[in-house]
Protein backbone atom coordinates (compact mmCIF):
# COMPACT_ATOMS: atom_id res chain seq x y z
CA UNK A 1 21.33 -16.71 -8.53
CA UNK A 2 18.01 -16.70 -9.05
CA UNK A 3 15.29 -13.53 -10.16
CA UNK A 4 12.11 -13.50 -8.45
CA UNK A 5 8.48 -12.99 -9.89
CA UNK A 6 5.46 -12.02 -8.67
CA UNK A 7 3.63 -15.60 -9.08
CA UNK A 8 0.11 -14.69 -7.72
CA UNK A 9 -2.25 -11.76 -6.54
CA UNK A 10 -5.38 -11.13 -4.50
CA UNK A 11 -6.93 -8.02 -3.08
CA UNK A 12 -9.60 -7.27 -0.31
CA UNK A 13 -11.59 -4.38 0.82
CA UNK A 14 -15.02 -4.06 2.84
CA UNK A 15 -18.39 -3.85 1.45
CA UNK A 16 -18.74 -0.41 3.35
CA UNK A 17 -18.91 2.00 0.91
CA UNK A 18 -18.46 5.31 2.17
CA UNK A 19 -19.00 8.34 -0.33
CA UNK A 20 -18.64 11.96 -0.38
CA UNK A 21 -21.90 12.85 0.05
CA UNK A 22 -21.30 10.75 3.34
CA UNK A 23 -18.75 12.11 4.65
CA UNK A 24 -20.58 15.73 4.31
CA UNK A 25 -23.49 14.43 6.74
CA UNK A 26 -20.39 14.31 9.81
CA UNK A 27 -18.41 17.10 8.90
CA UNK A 28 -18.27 20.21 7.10
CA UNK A 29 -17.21 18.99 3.17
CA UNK A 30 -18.60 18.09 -0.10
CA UNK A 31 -18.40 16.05 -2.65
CA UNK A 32 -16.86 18.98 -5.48
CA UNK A 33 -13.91 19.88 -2.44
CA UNK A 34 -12.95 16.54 -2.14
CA UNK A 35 -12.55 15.38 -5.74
CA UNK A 36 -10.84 18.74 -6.60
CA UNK A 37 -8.03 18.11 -3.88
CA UNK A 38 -8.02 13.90 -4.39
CA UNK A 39 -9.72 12.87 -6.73
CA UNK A 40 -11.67 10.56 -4.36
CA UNK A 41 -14.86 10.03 -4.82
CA UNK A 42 -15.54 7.02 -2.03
CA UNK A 43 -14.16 5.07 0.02
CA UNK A 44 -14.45 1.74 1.77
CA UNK A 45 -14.46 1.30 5.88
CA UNK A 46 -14.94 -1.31 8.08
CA UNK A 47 -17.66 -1.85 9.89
CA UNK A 48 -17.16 -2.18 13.95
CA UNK A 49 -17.72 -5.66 14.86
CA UNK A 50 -17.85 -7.40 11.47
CA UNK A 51 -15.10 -9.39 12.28
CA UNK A 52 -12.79 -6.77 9.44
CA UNK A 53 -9.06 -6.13 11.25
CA UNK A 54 -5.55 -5.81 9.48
CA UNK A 55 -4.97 -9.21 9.82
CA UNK A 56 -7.85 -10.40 8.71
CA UNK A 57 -8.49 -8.67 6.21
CA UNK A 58 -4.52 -9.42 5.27
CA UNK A 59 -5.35 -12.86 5.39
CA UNK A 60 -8.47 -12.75 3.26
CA UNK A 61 -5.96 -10.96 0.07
CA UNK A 62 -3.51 -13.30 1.10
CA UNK A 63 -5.61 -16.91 0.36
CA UNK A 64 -6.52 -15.61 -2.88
CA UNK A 65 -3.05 -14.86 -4.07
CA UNK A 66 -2.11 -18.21 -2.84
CA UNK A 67 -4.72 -20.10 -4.97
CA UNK A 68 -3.69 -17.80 -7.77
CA UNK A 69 -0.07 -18.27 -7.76
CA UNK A 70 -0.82 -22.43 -7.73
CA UNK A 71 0.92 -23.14 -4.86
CA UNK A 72 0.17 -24.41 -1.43
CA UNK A 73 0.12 -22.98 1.77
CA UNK A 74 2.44 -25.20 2.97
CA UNK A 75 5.40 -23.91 0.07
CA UNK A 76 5.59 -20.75 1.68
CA UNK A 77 8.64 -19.88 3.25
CA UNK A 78 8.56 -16.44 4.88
CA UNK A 79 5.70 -13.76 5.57
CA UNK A 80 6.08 -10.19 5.02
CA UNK A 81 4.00 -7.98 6.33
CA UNK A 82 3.26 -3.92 5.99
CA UNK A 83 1.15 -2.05 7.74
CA UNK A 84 1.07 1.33 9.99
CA UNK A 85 -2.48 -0.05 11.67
CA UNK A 86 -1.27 -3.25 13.21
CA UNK A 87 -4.11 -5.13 15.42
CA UNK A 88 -1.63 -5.07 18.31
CA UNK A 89 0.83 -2.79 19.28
CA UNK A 90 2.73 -5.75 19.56
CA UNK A 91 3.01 -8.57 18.35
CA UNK A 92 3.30 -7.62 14.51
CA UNK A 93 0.35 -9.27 12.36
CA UNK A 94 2.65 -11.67 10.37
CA UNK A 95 2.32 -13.71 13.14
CA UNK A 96 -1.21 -13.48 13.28
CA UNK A 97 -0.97 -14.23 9.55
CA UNK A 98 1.27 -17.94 10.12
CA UNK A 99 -1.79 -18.71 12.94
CA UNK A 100 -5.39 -17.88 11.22
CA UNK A 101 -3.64 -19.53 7.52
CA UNK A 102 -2.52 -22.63 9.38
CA UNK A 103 1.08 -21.93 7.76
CA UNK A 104 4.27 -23.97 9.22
CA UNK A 105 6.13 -22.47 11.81
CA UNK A 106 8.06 -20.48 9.00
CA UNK A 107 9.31 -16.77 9.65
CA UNK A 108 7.35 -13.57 9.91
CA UNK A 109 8.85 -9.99 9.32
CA UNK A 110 6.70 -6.62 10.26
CA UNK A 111 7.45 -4.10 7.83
CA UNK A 112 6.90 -0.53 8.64
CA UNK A 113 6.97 1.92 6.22
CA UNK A 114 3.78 3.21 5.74
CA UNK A 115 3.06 4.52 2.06
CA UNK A 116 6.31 2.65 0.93
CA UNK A 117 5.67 -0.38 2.66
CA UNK A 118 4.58 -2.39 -0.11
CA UNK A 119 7.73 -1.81 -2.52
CA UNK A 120 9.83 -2.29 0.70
CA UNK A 121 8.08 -5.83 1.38
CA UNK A 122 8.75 -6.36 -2.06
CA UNK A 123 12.33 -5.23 -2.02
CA UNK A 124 13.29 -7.62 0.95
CA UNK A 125 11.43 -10.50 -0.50
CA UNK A 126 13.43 -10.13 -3.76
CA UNK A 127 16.51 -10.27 -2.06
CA UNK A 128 14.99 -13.52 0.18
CA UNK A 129 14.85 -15.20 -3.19
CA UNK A 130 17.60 -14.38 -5.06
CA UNK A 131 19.74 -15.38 -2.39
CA UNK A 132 18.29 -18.83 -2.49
CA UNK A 133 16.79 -18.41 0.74
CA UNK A 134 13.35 -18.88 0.42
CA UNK A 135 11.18 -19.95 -2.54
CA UNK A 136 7.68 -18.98 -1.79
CA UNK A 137 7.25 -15.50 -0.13
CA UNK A 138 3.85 -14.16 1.16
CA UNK A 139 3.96 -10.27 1.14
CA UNK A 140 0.54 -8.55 2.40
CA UNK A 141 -0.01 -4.58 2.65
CA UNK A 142 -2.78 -4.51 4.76
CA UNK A 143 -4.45 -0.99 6.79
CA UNK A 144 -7.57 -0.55 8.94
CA UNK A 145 -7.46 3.26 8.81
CA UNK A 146 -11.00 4.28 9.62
CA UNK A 147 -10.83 3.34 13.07
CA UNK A 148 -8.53 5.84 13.65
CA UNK A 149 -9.48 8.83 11.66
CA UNK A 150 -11.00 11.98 13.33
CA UNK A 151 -14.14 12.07 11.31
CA UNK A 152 -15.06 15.81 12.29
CA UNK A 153 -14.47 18.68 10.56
CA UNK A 154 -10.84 19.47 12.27
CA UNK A 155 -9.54 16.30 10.70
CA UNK A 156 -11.14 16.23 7.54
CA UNK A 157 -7.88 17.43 5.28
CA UNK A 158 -6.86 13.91 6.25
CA UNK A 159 -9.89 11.70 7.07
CA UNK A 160 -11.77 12.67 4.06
CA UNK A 161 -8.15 10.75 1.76
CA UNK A 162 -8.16 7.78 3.71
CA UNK A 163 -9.55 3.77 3.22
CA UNK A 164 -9.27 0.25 4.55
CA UNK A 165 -8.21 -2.91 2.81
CA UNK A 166 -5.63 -5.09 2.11
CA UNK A 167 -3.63 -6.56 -1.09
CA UNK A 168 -1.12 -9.77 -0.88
CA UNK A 169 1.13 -11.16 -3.24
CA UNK A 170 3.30 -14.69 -3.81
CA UNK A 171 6.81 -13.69 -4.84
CA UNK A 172 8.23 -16.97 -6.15
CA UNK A 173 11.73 -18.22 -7.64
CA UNK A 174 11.93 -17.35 -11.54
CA UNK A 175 14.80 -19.33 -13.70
CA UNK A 176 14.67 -17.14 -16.68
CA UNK A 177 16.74 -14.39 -15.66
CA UNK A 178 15.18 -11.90 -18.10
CA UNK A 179 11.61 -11.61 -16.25
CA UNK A 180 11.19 -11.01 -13.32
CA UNK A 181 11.30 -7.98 -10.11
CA UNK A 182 14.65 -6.26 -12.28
CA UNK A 183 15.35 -4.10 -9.64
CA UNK A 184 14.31 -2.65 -6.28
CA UNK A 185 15.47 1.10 -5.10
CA UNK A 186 14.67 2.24 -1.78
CA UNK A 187 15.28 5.43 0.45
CA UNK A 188 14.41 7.57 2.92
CA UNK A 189 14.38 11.15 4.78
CA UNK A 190 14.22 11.39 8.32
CA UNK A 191 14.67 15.17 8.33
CA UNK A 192 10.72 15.47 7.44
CA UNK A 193 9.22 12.21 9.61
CA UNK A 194 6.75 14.64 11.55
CA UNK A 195 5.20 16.45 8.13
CA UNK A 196 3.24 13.22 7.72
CA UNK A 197 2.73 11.45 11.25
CA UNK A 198 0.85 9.75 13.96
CA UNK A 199 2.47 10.73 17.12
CA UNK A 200 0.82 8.72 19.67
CA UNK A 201 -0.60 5.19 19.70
CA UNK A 202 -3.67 4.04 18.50
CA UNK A 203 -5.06 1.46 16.32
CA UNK A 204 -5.26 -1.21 19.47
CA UNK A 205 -8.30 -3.06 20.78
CA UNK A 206 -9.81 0.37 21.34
CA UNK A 207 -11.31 2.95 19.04
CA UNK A 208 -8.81 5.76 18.87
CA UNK A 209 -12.21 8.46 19.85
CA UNK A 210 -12.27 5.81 23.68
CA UNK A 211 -8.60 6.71 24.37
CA UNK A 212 -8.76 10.52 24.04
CA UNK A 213 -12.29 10.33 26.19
CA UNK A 214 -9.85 9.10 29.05
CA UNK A 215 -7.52 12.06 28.10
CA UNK A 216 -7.45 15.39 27.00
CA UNK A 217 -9.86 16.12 24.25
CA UNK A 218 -8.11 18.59 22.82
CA UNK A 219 -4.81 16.23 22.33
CA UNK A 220 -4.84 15.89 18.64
CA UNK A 221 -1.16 13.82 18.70
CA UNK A 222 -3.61 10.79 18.73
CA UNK A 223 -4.89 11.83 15.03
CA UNK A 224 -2.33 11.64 11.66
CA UNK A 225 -0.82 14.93 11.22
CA UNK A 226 -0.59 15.71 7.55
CA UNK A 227 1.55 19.15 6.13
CA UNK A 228 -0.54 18.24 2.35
CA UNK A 229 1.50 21.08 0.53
CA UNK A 230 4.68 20.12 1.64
CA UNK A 231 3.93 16.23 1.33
CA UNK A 232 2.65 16.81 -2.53
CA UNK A 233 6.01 19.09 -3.47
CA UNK A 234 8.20 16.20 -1.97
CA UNK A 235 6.54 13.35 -3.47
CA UNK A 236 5.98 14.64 -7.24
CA UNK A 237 9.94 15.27 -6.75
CA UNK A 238 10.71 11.81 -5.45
CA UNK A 239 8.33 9.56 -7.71
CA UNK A 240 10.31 11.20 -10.36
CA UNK A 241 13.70 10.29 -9.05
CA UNK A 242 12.57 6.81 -8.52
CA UNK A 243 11.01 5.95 -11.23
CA UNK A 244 14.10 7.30 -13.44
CA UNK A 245 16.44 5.30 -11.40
CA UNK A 246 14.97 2.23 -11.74
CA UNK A 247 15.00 2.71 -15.55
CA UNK A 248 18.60 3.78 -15.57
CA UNK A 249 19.87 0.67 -13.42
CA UNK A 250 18.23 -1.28 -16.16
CA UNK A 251 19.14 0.65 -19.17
CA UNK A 252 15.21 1.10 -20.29
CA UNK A 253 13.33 4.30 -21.39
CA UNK A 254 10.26 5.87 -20.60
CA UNK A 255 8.66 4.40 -23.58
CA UNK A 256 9.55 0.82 -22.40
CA UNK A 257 7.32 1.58 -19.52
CA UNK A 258 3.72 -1.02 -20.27
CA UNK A 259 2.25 0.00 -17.01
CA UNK A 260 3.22 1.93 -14.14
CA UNK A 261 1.21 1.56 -10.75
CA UNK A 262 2.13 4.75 -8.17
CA UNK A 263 1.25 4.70 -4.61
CA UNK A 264 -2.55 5.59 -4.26
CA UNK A 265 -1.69 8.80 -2.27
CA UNK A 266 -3.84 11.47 -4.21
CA UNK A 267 -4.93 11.44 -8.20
CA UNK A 268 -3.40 14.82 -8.32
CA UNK A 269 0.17 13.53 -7.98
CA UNK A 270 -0.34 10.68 -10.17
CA UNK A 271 -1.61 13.19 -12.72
CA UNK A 272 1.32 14.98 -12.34
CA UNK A 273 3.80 12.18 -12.62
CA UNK A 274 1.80 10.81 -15.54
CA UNK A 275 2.24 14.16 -17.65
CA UNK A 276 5.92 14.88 -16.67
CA UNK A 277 6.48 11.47 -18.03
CA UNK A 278 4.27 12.03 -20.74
CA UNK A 279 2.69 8.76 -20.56
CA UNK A 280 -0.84 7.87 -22.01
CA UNK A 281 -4.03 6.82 -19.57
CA UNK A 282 -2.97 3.11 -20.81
CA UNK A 283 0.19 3.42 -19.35
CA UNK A 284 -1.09 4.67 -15.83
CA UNK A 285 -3.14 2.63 -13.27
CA UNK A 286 -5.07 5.01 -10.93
CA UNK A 287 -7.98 3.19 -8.34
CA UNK A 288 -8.22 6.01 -5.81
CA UNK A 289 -11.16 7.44 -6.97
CA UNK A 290 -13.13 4.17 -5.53
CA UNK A 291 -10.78 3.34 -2.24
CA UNK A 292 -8.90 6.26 -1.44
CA UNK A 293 -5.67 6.19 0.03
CA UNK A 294 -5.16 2.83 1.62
CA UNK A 295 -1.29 3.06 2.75
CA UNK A 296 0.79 -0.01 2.60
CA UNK A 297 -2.35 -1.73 0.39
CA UNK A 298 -2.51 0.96 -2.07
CA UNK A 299 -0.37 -0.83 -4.13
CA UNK A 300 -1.24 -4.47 -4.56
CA UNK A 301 -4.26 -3.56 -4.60
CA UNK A 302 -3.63 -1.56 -7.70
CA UNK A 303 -1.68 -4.13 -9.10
CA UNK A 304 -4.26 -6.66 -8.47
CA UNK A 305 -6.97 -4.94 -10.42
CA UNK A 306 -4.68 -4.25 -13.21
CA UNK A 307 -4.15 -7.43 -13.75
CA UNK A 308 -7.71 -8.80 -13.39
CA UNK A 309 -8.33 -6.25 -16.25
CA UNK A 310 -6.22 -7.32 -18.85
CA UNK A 311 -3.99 -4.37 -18.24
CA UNK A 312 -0.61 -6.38 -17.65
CA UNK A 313 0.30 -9.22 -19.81
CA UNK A 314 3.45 -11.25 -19.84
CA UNK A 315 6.63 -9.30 -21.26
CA UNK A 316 5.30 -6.45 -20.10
CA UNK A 317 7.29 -3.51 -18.31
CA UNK A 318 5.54 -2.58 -15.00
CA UNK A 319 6.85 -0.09 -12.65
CA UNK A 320 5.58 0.35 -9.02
CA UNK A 321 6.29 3.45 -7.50
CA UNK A 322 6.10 4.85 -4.09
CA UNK A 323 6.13 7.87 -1.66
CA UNK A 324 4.76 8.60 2.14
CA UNK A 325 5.57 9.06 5.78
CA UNK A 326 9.19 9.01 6.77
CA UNK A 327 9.45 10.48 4.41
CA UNK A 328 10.50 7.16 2.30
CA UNK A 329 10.16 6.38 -0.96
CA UNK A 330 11.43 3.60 -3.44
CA UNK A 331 10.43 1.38 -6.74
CA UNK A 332 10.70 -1.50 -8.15
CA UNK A 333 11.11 -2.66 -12.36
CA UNK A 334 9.42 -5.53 -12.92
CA UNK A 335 9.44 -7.96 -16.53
CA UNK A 336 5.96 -9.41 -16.47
């Protein structure tokens, strides 16, 4: 039996910044309403016909945490990949991943689980490699959200929390059984999947405004339905249950906890689960301010920057947390 560790990291995100004071030029907002609700204060979105998609933009994160982790693309094994904006409605973009990096003809799984996607990547690649199965896992959480979005003042209680980019991580074998992904918990609650949805398809080759111009206008099942109050209640409640969990399975306290990394969903709910907890700015990682909510990459991306900071050395006790659409929800304890 073997633990697995989190052997490299990389992180990507356009060079579209898109503020506030932006957003306020194409709908009715501002810069005070959003920050008071998110605690966003920009964004980043593609720009159409840059070249930017989920897979590329996947595979961009993904060759920097390969150089980071010291291995070569030819030691991974298996490709994980989250995302609710896939380039194609089919195929999945871990496909698209093994083509543009050149990989071997290794195995690809499409993980869908929005918000949580990241810790349930994680999850399955931990199992992967303790089982002996693979050695070198690729995980990406990659979203092109913008492209999607309705950018008018109907959708703005959701378009203004939104980003695009992508994080990626190599989740190699580790011998020393006391470092090390701990544990992974995951669940879900179908009961509530419409209070945070997309109902119809978008995201393809098309911008999601050229579909409803062949349709009814008025069809708003093409735009992500979001019940905020509802979604905020359910999450602070959850994050709290996970996180807890994960310590109890491991027999650690609050205190042990070095740095804990939620889902980038809104600053207000990490502020929340930061003061129930009672732990200190140090001990909290929070990057929506600069790239709002970016799903499935809010995470490694998160994670990424922490790192690159200083903020997580080795021994340390990091915690990844995570809530969204589904609803679903999980976390992972990981021993630097």
């Amino acid at each position: 039996m073997y633990h697995s560790k989190i052997a490299g990291l990389g992180f990507y995100v356009p060079e579209n910044v898109v503020t506030n004071n932006d957003l306020s030029k194409i709908m009715e907002t501002n810069d005070e309403w959003i920050q008071e609700r998110t605690g966003i204060k920009e964004r980043r979105h593609v720009v159409r016909g840059d070249g930017d998609t989920t897979t590329s933009m996947g595979v961009k994160a993904a060759k920097i945490a390969i150089e980071r982790s010291g291995i070569s693309k030819d030691e991974v094994d298996f490709i994980i990949f989250a995302t609710l904006s896939p380039d194609y409605y089919f195929p999945g973009p871990g496909v698209l991943v093994q083509k543009e990096l050149g990989l071997r003809t290794v195995g690809a799984l499409d993980v869908r689980n929005q918000c949580s996607g990241f810790v349930y990547a994680l999850s399955i690649a931990d199992q992967y490699i303790k089982t002996g199965m693979y050695k070198n896992i690729l995980i990406i959480g990659s979203e092109l959200h913008s492209y999607g979005l309705d950018m008018t003042t109907r959708g703005r209680g959701v378009s203004v929390i939104f980003g695009d980019g992508a994080g990626a991580a190599i989740v190699s074998r580790e011998t020393d059984l006391t470092k090390g992904i701990l544990s992974t918990h995951l669940h879900s609650e179908g009961q509530h999947a419409e209070e945070l949805s997309l109902i119809a398809p978008g995201m393809g080759k098309r911008w999601v405004t050229d579909i409803i111009k062949d349709n009814d206008p008025n069809d708003e099942s093409y735009y992500p339905y979001m019940n905020g109050q509802f979604v905020f209640k359910n999450a602070v409640v959850r994050f709290s249950e996970v996180i807890n969990e994960g310590l109890m399975a491991n027999n650690l306290n609050v205190s042990d906890i070095k740095m804990l990394i939620p889902h980038q969903a809104n600053l207000r709910i990490s502020q929340f689960i930061q003061q129930k907890f009672k732990l200190t700015d140090d001990q909290v990682y929070n990057n929506i301010q600069n790239y709002g909510n970016t799903t499935a990459a809010s995470i490694p991306i998160a994670l990424t920057e922490a790192w690159e900071k200083g903020k997580i050395k080795s021994g340390d006790l990091v915690v990844l947390a995570a809530f969204g659409s589904g609803f679903t929800w999980g976390s992972a304890i990981i021993r630097w």
